[in-house]
PDB file of N, CA and C in Angstrom:
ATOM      1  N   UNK A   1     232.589  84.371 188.993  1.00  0.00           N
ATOM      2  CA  UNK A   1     232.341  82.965 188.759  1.00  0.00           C
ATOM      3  C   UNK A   1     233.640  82.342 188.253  1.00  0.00           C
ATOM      4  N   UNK A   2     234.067  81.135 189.202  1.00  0.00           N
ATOM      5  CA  UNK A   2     235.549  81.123 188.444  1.00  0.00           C
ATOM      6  C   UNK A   2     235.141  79.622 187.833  1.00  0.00           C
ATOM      7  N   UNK A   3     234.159  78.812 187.552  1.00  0.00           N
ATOM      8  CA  UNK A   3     234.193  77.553 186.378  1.00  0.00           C
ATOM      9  C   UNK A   3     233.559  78.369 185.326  1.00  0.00           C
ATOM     10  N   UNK A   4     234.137  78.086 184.068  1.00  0.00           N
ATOM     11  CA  UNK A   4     234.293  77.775 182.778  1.00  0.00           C
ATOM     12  C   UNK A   4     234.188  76.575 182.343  1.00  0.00           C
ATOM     13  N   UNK A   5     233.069  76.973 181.093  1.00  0.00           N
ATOM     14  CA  UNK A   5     232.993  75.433 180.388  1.00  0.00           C
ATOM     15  C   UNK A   5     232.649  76.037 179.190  1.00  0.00           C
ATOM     16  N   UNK A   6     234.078  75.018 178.415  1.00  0.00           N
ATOM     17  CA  UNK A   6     234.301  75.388 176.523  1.00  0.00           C
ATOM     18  C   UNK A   6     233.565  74.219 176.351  1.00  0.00           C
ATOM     19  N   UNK A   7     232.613  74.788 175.207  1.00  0.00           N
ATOM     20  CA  UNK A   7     232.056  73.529 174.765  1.00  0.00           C
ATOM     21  C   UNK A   7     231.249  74.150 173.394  1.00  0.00           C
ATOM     22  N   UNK A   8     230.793  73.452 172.604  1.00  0.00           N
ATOM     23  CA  UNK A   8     230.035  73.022 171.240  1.00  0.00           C
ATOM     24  C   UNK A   8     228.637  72.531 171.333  1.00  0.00           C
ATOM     25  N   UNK A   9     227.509  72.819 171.472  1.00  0.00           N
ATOM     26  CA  UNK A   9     226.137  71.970 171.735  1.00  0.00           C
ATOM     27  C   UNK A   9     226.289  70.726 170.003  1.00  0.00           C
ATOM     28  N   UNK A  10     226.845  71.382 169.363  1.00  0.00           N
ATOM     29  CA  UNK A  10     226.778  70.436 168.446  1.00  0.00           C
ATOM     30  C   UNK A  10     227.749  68.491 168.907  1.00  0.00           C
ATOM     31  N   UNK A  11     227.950  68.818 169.688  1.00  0.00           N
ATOM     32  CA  UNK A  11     229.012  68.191 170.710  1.00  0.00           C
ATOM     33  C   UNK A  11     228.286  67.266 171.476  1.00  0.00           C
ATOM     34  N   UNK A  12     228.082  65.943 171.394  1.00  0.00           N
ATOM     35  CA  UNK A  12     227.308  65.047 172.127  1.00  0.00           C
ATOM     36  C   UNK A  12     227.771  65.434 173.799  1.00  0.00           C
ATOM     37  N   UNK A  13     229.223  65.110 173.778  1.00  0.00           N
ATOM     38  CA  UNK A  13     229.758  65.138 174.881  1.00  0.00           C
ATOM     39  C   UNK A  13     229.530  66.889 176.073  1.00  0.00           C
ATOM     40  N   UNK A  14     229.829  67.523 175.110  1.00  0.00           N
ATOM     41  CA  UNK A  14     229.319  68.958 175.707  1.00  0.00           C
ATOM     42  C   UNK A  14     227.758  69.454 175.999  1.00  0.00           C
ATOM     43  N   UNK A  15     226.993  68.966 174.924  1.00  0.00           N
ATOM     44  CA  UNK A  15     225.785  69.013 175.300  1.00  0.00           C
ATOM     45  C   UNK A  15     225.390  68.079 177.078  1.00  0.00           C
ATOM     46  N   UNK A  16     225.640  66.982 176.732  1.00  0.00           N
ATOM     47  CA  UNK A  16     225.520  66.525 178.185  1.00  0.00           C
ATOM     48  C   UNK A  16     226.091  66.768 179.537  1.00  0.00           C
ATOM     49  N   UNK A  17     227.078  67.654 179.095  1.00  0.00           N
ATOM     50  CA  UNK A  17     228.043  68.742 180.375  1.00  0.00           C
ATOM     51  C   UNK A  17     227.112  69.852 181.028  1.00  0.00           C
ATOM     52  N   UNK A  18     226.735  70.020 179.539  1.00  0.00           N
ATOM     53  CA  UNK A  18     226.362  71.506 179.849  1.00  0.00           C
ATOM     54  C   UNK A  18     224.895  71.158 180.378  1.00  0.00           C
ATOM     55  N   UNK A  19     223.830  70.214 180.014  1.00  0.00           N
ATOM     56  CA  UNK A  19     223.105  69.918 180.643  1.00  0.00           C
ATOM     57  C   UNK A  19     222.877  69.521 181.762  1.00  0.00           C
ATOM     58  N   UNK A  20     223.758  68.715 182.563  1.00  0.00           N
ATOM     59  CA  UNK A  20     224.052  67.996 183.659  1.00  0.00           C
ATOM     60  C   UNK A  20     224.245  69.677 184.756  1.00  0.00           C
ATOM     61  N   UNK A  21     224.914  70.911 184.123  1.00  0.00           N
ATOM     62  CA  UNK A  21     225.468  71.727 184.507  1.00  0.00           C
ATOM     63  C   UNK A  21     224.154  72.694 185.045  1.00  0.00           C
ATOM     64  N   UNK A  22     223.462  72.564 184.172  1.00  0.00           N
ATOM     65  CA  UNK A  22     222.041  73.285 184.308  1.00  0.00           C
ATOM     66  C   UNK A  22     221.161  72.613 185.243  1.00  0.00           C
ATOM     67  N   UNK A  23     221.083  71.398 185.032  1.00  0.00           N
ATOM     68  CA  UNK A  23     220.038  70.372 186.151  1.00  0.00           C
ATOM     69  C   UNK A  23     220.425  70.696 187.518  1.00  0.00           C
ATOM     70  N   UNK A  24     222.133  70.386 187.548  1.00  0.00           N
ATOM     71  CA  UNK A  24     222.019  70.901 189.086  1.00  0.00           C
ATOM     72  C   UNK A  24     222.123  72.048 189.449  1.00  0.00           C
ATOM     73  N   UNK A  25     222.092  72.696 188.500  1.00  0.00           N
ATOM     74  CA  UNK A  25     221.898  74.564 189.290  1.00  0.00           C
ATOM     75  C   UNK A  25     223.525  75.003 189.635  1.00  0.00           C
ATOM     76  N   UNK A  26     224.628  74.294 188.907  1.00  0.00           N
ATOM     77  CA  UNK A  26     225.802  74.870 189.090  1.00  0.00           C
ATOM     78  C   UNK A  26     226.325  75.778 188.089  1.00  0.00           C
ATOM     79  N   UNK A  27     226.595  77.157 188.980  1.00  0.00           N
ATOM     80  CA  UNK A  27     226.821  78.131 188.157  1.00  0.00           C
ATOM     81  C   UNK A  27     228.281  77.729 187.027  1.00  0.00           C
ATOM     82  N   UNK A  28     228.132  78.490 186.016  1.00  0.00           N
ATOM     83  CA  UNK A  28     229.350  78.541 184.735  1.00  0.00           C
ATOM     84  C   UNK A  28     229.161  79.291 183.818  1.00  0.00           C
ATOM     85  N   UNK A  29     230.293  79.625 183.344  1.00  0.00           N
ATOM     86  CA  UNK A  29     230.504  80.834 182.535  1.00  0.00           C
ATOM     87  C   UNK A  29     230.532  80.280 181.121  1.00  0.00           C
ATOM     88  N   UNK A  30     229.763  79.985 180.127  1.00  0.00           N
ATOM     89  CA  UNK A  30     230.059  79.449 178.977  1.00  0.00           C
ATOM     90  C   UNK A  30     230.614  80.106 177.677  1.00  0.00           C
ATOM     91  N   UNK A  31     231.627  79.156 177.890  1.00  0.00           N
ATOM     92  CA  UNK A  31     232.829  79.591 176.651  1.00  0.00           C
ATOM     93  C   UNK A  31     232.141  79.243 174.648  1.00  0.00           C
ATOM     94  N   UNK A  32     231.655  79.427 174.387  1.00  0.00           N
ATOM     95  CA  UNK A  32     231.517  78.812 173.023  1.00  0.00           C
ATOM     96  C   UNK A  32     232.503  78.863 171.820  1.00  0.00           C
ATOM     97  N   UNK A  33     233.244  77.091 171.429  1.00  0.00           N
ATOM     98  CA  UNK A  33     234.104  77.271 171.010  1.00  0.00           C
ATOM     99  C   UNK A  33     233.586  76.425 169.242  1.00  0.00           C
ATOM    100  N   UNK A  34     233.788  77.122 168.681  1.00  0.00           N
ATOM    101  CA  UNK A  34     232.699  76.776 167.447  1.00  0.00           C
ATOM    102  C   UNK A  34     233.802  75.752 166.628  1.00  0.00           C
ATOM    103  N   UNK A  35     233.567  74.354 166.732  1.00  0.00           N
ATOM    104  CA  UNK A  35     233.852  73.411 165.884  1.00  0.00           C
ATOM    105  C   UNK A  35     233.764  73.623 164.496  1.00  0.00           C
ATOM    106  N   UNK A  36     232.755  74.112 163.885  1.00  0.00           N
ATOM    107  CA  UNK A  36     232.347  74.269 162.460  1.00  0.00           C
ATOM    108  C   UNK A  36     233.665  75.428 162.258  1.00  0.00           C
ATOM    109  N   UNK A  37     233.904  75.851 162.453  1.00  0.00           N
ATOM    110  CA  UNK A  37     235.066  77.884 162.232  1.00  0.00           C
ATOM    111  C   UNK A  37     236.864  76.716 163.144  1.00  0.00           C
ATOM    112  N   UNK A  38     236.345  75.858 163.116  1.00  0.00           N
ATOM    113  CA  UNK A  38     237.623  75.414 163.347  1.00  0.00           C
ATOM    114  C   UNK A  38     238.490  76.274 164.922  1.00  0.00           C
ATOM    115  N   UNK A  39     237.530  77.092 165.678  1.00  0.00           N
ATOM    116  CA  UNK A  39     238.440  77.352 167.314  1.00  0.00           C
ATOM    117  C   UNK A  39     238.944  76.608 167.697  1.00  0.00           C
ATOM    118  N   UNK A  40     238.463  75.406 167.836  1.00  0.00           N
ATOM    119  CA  UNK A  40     239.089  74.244 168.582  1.00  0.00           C
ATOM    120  C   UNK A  40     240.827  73.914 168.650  1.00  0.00           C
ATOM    121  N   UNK A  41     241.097  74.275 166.974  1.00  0.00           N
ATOM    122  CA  UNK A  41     242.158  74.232 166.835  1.00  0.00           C
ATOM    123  C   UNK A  41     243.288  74.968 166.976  1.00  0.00           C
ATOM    124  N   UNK A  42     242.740  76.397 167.435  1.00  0.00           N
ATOM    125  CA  UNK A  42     243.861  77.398 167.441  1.00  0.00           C
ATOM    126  C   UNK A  42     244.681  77.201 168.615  1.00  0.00           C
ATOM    127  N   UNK A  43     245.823  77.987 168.865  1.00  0.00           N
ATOM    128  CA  UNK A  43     246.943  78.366 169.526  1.00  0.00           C
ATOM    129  C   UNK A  43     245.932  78.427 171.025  1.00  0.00           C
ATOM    130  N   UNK A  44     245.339  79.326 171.242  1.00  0.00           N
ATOM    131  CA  UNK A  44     244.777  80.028 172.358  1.00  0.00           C
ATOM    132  C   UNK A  44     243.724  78.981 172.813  1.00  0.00           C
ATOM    133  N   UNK A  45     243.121  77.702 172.316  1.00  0.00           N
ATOM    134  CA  UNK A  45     242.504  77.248 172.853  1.00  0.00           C
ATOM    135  C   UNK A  45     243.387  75.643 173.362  1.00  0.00           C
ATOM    136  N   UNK A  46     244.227  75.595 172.767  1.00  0.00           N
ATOM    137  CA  UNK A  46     245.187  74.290 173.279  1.00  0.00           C
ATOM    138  C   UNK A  46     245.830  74.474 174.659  1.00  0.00           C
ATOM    139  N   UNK A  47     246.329  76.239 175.111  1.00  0.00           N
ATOM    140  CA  UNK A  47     246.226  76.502 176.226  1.00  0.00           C
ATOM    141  C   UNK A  47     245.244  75.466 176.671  1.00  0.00           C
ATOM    142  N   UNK A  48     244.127  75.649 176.849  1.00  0.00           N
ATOM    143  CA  UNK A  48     242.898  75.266 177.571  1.00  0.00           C
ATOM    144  C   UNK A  48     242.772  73.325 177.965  1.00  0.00           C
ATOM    145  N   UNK A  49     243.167  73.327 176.403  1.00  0.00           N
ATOM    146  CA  UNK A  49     243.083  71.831 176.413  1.00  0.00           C
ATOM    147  C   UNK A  49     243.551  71.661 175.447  1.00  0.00           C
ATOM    148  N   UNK A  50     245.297  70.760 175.787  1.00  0.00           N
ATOM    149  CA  UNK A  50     245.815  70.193 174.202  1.00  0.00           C
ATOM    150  C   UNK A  50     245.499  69.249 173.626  1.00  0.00           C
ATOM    151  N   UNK A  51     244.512  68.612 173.825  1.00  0.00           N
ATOM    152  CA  UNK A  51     243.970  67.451 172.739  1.00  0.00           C
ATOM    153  C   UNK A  51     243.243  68.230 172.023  1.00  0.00           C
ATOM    154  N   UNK A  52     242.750  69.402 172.084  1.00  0.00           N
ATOM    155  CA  UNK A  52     241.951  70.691 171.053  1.00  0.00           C
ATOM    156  C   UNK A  52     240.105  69.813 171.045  1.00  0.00           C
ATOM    157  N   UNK A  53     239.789  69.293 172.153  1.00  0.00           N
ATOM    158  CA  UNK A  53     238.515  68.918 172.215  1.00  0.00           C
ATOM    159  C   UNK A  53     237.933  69.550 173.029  1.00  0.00           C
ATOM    160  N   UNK A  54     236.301  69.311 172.583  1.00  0.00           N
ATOM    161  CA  UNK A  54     235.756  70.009 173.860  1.00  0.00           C
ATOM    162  C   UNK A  54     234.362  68.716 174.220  1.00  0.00           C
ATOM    163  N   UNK A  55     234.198  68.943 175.385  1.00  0.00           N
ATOM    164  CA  UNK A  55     233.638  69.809 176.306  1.00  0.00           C
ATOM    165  C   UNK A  55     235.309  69.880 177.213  1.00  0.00           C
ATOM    166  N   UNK A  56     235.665  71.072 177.963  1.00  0.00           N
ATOM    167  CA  UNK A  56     236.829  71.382 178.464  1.00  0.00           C
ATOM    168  C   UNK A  56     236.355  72.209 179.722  1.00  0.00           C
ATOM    169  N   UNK A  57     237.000  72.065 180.780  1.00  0.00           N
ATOM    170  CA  UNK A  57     236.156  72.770 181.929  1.00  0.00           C
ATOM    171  C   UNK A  57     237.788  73.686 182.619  1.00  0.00           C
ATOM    172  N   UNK A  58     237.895  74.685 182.818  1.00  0.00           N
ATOM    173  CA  UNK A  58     238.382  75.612 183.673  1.00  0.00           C
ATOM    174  C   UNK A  58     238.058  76.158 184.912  1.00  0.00           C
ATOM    175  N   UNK A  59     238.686  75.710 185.878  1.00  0.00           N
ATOM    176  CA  UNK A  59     237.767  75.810 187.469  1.00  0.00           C
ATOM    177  C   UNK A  59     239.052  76.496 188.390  1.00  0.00           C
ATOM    178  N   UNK A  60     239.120  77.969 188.951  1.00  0.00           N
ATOM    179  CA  UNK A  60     240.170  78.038 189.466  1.00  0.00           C
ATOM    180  C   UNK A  60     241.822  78.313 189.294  1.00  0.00           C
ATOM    181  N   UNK A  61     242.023  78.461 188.135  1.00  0.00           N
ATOM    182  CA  UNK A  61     242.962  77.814 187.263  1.00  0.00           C
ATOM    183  C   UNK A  61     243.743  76.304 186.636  1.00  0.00           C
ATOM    184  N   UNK A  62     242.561  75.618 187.187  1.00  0.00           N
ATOM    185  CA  UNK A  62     242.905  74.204 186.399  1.00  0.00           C
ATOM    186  C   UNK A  62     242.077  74.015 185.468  1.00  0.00           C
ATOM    187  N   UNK A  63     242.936  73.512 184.458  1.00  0.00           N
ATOM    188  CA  UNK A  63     242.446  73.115 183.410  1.00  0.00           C
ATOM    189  C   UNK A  63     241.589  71.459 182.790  1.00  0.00           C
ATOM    190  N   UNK A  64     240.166  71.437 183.299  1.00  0.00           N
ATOM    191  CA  UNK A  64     240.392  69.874 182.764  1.00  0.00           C
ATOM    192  C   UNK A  64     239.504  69.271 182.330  1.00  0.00           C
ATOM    193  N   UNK A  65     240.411  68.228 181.102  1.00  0.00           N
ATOM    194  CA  UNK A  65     239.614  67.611 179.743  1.00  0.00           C
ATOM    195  C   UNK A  65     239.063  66.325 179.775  1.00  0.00           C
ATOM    196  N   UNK A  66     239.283  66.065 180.771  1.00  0.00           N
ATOM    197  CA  UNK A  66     239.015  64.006 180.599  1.00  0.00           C
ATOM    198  C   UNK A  66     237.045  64.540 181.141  1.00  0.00           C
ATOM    199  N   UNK A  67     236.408  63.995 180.073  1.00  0.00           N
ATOM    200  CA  UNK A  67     234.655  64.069 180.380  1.00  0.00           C
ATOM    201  C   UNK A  67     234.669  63.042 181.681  1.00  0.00           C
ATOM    202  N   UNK A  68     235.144  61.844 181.720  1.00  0.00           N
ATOM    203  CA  UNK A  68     234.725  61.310 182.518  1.00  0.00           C
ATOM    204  C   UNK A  68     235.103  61.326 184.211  1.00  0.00           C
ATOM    205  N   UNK A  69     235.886  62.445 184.377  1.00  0.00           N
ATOM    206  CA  UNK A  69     236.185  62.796 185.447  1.00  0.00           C
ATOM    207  C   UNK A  69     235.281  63.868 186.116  1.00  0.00           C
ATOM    208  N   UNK A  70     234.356  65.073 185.133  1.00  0.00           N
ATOM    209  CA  UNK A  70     234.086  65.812 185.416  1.00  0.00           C
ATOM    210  C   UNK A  70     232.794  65.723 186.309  1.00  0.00           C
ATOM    211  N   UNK A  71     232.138  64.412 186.168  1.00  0.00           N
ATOM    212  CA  UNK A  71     231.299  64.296 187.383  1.00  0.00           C
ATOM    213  C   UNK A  71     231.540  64.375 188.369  1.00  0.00           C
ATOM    214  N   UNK A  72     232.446  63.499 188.886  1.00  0.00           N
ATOM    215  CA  UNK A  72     233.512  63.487 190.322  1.00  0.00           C
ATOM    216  C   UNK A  72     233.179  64.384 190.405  1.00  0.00           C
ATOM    217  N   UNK A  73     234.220  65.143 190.476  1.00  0.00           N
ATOM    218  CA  UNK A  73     234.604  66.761 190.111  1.00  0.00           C
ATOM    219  C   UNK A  73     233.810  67.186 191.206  1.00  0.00           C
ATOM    220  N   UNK A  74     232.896  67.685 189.958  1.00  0.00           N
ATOM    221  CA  UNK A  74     231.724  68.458 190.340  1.00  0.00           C
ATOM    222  C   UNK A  74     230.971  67.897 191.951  1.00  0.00           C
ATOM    223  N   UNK A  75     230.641  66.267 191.961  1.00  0.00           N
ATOM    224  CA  UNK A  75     229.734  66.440 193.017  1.00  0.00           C
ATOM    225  C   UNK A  75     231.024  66.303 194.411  1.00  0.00           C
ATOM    226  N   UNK A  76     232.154  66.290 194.316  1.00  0.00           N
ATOM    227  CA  UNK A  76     233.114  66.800 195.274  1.00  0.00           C
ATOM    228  C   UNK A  76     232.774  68.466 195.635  1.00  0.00           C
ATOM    229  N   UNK A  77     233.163  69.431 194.593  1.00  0.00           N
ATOM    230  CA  UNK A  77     233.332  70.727 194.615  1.00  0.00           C
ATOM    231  C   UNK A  77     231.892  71.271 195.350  1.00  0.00           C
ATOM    232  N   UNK A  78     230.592  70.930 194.314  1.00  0.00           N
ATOM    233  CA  UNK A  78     229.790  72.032 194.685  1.00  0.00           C
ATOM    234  C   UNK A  78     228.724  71.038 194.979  1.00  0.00           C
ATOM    235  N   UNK A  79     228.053  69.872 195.299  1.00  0.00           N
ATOM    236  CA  UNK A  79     226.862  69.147 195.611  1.00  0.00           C
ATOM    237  C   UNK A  79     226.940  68.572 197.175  1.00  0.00           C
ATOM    238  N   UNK A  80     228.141  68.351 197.340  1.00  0.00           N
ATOM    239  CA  UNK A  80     228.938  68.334 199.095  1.00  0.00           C
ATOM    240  C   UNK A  80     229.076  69.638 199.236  1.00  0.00           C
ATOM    241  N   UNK A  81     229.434  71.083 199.222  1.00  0.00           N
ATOM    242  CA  UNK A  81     229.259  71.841 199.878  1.00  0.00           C
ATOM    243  C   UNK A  81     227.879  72.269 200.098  1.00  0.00           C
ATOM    244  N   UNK A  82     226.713  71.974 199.039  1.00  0.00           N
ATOM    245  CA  UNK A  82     225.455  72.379 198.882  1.00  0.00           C
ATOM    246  C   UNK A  82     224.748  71.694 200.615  1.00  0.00           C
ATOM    247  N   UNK A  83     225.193  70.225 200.839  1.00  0.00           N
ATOM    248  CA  UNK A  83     224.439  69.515 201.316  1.00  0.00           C
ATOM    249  C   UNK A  83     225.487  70.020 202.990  1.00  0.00           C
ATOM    250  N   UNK A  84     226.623  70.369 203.083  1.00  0.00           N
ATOM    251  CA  UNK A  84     227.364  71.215 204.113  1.00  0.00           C
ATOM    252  C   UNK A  84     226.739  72.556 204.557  1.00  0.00           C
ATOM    253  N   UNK A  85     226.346  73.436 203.456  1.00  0.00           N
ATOM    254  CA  UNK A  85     225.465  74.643 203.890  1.00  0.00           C
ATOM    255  C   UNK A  85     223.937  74.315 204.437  1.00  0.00           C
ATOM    256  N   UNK A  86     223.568  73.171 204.134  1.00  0.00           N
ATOM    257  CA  UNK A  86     221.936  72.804 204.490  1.00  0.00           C
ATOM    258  C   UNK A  86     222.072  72.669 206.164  1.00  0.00           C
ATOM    259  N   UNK A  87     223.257  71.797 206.586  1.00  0.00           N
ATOM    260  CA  UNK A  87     223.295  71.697 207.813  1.00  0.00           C
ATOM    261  C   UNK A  87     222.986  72.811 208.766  1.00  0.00           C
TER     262      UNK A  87
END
């Protein structure tokens, strides 16, 4: 499975990732990056995403943080190929 998604349920923004993620049945590997223990901030997760926020998605080897892109995204990647395999 190569998407990844760092995220926090305590996380308005991640909760609704990760939900949106589940509704449509797109597979992901969930990263849990615990806000409260301060991960967000380390070395190894700025790799991921240097604004040190989450919800953060890894697809492929790209890395990416903007929430409001990740719809796109997604119904580019895997809701057009879904409706390509139906054919």
């Amino acid at each position: 499975m190569s998407l990844k998604l760092y995220y926090d349920l305590l996380s308005q923004p991640s909760r609704a990732l990760y939900i949106f993620l589940k509704v449509c049945n797109i597979p992901f590997e969930g990263k849990l990056v615990n806000l409260g223990k301060g991960e967000h901030l380390t070395s190894e997760y700025k790799k991921v995403n240097p604004f040190q926020k989450v919800p953060a998605i890894e697809h492929n080897g790209l890395n990416m943080f903007e929430r409001y892109c990740f719809v796109v995204i997604f119904l580019q990647m895997f809701l057009i190929q879904k409706l390509l395999d139906a054919m």
